[in-house]
PDB file of N, CA and C in Angstrom:
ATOM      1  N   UNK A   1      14.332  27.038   8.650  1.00  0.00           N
ATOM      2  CA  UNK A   1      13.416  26.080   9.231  1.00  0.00           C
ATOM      3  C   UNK A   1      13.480  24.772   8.440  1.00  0.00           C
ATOM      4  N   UNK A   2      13.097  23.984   8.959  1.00  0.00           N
ATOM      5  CA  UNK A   2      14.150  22.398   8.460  1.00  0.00           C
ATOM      6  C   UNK A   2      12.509  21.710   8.739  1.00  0.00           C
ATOM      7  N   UNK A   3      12.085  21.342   7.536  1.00  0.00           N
ATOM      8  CA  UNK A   3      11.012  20.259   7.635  1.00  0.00           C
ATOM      9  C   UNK A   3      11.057  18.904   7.789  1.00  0.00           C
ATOM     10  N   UNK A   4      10.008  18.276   8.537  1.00  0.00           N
ATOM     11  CA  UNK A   4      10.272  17.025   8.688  1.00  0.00           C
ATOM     12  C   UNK A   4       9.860  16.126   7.986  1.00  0.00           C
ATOM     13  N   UNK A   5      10.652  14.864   7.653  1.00  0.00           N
ATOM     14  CA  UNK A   5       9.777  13.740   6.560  1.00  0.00           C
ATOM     15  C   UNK A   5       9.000  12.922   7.606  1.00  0.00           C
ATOM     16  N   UNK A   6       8.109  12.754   7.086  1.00  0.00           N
ATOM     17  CA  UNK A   6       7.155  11.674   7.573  1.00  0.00           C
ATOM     18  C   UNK A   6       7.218  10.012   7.054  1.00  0.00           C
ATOM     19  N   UNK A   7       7.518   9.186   7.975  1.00  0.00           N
ATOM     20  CA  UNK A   7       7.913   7.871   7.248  1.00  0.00           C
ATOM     21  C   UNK A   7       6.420   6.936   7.643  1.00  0.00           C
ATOM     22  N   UNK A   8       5.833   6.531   7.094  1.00  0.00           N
ATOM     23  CA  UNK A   8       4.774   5.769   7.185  1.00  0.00           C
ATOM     24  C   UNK A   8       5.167   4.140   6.649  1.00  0.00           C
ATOM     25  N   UNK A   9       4.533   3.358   7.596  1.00  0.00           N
ATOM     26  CA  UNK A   9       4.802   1.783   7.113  1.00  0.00           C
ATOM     27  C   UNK A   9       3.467   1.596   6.065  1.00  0.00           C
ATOM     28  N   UNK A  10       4.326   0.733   4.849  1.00  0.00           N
ATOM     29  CA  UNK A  10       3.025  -0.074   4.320  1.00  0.00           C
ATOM     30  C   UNK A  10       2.082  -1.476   4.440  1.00  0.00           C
ATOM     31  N   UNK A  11       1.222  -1.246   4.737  1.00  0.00           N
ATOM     32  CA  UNK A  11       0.006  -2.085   4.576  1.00  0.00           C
ATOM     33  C   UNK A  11       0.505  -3.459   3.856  1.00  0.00           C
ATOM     34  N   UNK A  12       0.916  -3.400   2.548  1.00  0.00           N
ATOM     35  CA  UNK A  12       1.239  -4.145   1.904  1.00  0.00           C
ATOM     36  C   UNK A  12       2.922  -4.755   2.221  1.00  0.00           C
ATOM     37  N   UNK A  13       3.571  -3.919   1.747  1.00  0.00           N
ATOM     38  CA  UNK A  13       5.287  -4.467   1.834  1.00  0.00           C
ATOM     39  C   UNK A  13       5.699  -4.282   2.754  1.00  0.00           C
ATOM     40  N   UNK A  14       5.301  -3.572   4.390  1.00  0.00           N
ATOM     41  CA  UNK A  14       5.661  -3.087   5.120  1.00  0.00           C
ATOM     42  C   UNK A  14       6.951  -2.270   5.638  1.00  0.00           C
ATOM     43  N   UNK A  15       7.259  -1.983   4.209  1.00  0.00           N
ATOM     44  CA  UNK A  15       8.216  -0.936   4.754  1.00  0.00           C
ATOM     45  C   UNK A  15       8.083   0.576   4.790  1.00  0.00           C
ATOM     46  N   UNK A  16       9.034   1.227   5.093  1.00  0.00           N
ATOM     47  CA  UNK A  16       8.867   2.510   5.932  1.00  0.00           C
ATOM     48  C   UNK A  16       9.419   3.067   4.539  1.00  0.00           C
ATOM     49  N   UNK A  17       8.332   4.120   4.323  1.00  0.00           N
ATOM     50  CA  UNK A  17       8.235   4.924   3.118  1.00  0.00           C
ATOM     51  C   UNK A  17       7.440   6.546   3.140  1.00  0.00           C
ATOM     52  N   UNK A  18       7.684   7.477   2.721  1.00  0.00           N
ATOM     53  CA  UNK A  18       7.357   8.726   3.036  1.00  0.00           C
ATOM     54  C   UNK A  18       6.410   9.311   1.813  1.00  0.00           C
ATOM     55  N   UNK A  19       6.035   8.384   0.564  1.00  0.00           N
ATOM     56  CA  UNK A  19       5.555   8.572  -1.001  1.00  0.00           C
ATOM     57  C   UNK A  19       4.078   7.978  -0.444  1.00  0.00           C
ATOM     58  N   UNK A  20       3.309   7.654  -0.650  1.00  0.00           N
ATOM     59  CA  UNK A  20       2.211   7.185  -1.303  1.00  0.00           C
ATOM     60  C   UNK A  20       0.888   7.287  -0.829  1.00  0.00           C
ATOM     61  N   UNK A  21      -0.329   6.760  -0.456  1.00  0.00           N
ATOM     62  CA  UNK A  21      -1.398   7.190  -0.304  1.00  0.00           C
ATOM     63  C   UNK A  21      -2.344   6.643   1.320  1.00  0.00           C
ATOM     64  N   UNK A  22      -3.358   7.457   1.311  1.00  0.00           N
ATOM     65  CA  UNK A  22      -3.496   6.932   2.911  1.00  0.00           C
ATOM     66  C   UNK A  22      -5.421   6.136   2.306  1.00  0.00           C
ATOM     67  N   UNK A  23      -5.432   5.050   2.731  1.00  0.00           N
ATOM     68  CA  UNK A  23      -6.744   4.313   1.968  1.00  0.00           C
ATOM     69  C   UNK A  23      -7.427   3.790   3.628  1.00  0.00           C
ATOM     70  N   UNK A  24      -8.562   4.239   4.114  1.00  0.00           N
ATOM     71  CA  UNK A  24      -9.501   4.160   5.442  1.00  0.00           C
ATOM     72  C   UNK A  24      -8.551   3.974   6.612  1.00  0.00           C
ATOM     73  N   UNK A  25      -6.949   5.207   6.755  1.00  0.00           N
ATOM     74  CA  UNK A  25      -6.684   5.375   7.711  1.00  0.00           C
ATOM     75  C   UNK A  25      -5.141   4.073   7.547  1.00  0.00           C
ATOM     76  N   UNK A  26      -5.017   3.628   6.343  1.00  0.00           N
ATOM     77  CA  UNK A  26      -4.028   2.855   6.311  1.00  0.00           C
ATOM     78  C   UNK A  26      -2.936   3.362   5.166  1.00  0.00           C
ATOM     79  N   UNK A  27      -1.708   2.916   5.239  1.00  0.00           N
ATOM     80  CA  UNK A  27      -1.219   3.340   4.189  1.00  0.00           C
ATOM     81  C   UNK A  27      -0.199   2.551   3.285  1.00  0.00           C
ATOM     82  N   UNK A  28      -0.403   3.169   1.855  1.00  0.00           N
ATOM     83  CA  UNK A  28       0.179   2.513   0.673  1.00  0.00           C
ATOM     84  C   UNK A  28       1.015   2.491   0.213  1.00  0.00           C
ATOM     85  N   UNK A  29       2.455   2.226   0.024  1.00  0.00           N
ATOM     86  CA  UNK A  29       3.963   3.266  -0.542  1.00  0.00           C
ATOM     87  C   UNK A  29       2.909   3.142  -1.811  1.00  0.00           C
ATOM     88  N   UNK A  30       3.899   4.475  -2.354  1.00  0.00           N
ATOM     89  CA  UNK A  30       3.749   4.948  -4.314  1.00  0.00           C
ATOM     90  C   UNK A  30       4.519   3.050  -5.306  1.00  0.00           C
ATOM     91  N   UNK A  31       5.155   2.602  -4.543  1.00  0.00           N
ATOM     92  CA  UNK A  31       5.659   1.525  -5.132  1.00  0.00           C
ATOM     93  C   UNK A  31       4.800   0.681  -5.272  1.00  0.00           C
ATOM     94  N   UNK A  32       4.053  -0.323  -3.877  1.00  0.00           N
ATOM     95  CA  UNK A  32       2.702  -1.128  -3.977  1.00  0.00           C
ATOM     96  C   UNK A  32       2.426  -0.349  -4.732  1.00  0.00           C
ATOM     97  N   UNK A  33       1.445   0.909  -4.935  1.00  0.00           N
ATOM     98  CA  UNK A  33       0.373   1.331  -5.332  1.00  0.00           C
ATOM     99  C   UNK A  33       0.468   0.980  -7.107  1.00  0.00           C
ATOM    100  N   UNK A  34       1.953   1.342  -7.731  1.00  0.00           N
ATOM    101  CA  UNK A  34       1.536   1.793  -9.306  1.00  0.00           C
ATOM    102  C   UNK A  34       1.769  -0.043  -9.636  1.00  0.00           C
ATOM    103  N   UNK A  35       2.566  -1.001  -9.046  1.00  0.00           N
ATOM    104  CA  UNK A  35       2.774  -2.587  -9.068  1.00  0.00           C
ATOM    105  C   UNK A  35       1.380  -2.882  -9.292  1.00  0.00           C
ATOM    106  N   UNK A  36       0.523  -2.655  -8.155  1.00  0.00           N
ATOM    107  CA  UNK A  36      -0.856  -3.154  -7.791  1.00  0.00           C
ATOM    108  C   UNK A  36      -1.934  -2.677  -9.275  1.00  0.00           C
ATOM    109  N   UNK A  37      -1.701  -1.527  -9.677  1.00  0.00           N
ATOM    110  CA  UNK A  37      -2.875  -0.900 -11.101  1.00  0.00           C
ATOM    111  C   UNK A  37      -1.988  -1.580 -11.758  1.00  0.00           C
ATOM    112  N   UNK A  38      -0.779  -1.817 -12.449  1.00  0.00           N
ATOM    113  CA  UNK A  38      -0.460  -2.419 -13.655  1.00  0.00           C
ATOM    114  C   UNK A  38      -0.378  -4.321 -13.677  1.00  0.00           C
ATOM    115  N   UNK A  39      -0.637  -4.956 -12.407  1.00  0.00           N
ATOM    116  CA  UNK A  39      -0.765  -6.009 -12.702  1.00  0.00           C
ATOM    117  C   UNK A  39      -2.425  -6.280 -13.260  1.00  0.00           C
ATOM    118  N   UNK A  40      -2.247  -7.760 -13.967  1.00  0.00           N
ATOM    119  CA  UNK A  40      -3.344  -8.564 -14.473  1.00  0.00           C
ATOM    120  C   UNK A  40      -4.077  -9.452 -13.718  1.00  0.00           C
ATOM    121  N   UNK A  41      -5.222  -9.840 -14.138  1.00  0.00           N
ATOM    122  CA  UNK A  41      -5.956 -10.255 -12.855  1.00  0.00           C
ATOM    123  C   UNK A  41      -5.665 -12.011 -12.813  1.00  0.00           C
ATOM    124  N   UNK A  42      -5.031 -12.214 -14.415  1.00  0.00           N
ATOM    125  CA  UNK A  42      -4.284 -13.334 -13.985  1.00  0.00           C
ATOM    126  C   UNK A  42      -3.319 -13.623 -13.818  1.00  0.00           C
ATOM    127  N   UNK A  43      -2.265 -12.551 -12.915  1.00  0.00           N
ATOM    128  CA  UNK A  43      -1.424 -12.740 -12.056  1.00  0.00           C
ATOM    129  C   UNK A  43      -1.617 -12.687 -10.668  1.00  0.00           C
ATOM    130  N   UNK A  44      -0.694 -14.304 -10.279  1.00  0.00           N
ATOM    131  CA  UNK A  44      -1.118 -14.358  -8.817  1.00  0.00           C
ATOM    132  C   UNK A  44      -0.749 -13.180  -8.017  1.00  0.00           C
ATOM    133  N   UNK A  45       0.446 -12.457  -8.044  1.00  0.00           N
ATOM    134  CA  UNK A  45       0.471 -11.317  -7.576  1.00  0.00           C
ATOM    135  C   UNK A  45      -0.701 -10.241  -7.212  1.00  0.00           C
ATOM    136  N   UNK A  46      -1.601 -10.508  -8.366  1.00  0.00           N
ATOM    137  CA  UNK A  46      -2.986  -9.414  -8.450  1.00  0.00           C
ATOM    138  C   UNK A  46      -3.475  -9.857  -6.958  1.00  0.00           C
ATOM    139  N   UNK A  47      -3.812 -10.985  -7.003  1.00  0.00           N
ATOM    140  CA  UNK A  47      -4.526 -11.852  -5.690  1.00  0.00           C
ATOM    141  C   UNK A  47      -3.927 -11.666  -4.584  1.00  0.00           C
ATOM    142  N   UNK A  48      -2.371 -11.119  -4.226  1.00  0.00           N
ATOM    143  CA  UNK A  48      -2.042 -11.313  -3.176  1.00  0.00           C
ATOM    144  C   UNK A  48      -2.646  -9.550  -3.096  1.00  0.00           C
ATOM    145  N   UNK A  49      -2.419  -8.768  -3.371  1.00  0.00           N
ATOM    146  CA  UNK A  49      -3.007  -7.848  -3.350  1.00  0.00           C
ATOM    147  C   UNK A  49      -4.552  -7.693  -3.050  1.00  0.00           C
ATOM    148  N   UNK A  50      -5.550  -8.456  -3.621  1.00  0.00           N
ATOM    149  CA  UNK A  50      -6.510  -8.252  -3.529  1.00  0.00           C
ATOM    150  C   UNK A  50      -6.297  -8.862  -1.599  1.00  0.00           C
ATOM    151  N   UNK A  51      -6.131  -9.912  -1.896  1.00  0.00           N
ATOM    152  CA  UNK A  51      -5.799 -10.355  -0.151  1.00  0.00           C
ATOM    153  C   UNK A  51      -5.532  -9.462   0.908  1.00  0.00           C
ATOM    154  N   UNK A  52      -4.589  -8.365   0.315  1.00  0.00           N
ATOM    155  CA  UNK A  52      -4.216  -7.620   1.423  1.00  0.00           C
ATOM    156  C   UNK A  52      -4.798  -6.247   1.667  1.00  0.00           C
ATOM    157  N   UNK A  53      -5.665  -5.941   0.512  1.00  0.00           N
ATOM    158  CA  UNK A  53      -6.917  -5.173   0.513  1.00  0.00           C
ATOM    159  C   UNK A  53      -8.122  -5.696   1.045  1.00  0.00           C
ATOM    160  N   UNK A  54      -8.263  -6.916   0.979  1.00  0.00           N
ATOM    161  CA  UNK A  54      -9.212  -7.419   1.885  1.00  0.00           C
ATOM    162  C   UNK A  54      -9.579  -7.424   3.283  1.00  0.00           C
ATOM    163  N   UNK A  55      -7.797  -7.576   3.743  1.00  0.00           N
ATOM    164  CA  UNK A  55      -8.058  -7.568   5.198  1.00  0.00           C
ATOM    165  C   UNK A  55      -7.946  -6.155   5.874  1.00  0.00           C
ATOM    166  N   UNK A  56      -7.233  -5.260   4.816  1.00  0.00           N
ATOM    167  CA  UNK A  56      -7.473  -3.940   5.478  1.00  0.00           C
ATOM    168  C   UNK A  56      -8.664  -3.582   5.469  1.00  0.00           C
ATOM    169  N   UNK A  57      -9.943  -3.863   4.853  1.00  0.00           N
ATOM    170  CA  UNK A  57     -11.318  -3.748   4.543  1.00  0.00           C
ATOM    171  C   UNK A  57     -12.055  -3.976   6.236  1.00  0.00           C
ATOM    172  N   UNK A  58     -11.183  -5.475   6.374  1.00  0.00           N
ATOM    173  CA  UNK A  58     -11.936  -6.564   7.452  1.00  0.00           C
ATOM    174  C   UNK A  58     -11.516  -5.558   8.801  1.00  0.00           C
ATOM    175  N   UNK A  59     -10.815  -5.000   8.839  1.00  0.00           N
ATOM    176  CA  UNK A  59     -10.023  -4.270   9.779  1.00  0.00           C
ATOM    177  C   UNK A  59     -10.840  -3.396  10.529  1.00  0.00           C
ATOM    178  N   UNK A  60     -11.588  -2.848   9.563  1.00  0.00           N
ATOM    179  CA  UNK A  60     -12.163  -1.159   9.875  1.00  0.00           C
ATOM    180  C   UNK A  60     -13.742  -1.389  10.623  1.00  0.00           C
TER     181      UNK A  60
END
């Protein structure tokens, strides 16, 4: 019996990834996710993140 992968798009980078987490019905690759905890909040990067957590927020 041959299981199937599941490819889910991300929220963030939008690509098609089968690793990472599902946050109010949306989902995260494992890549965004560990980028997103190890940046600083004074990197603009942090912000684009917070941005794109925002609107998945605005979404629901």
């Amino acid at each position: 019996m041959q299981t199937e992968t599941v490819l889910n798009r991300c929220v963030i980078c939008e690509k098609l990834n089968a690793d990472g987490l599902e946050i109010m019905g949306k989902w995260i690759c494992v890549s965004c996710e560990t980028d997103m905890v190890k940046r600083n909040v004074d990197d603009v990067q942090y912000w684009y993140y917070v941005m794109k957590l925002r609107q998945l927020l605005n979404q629901s």
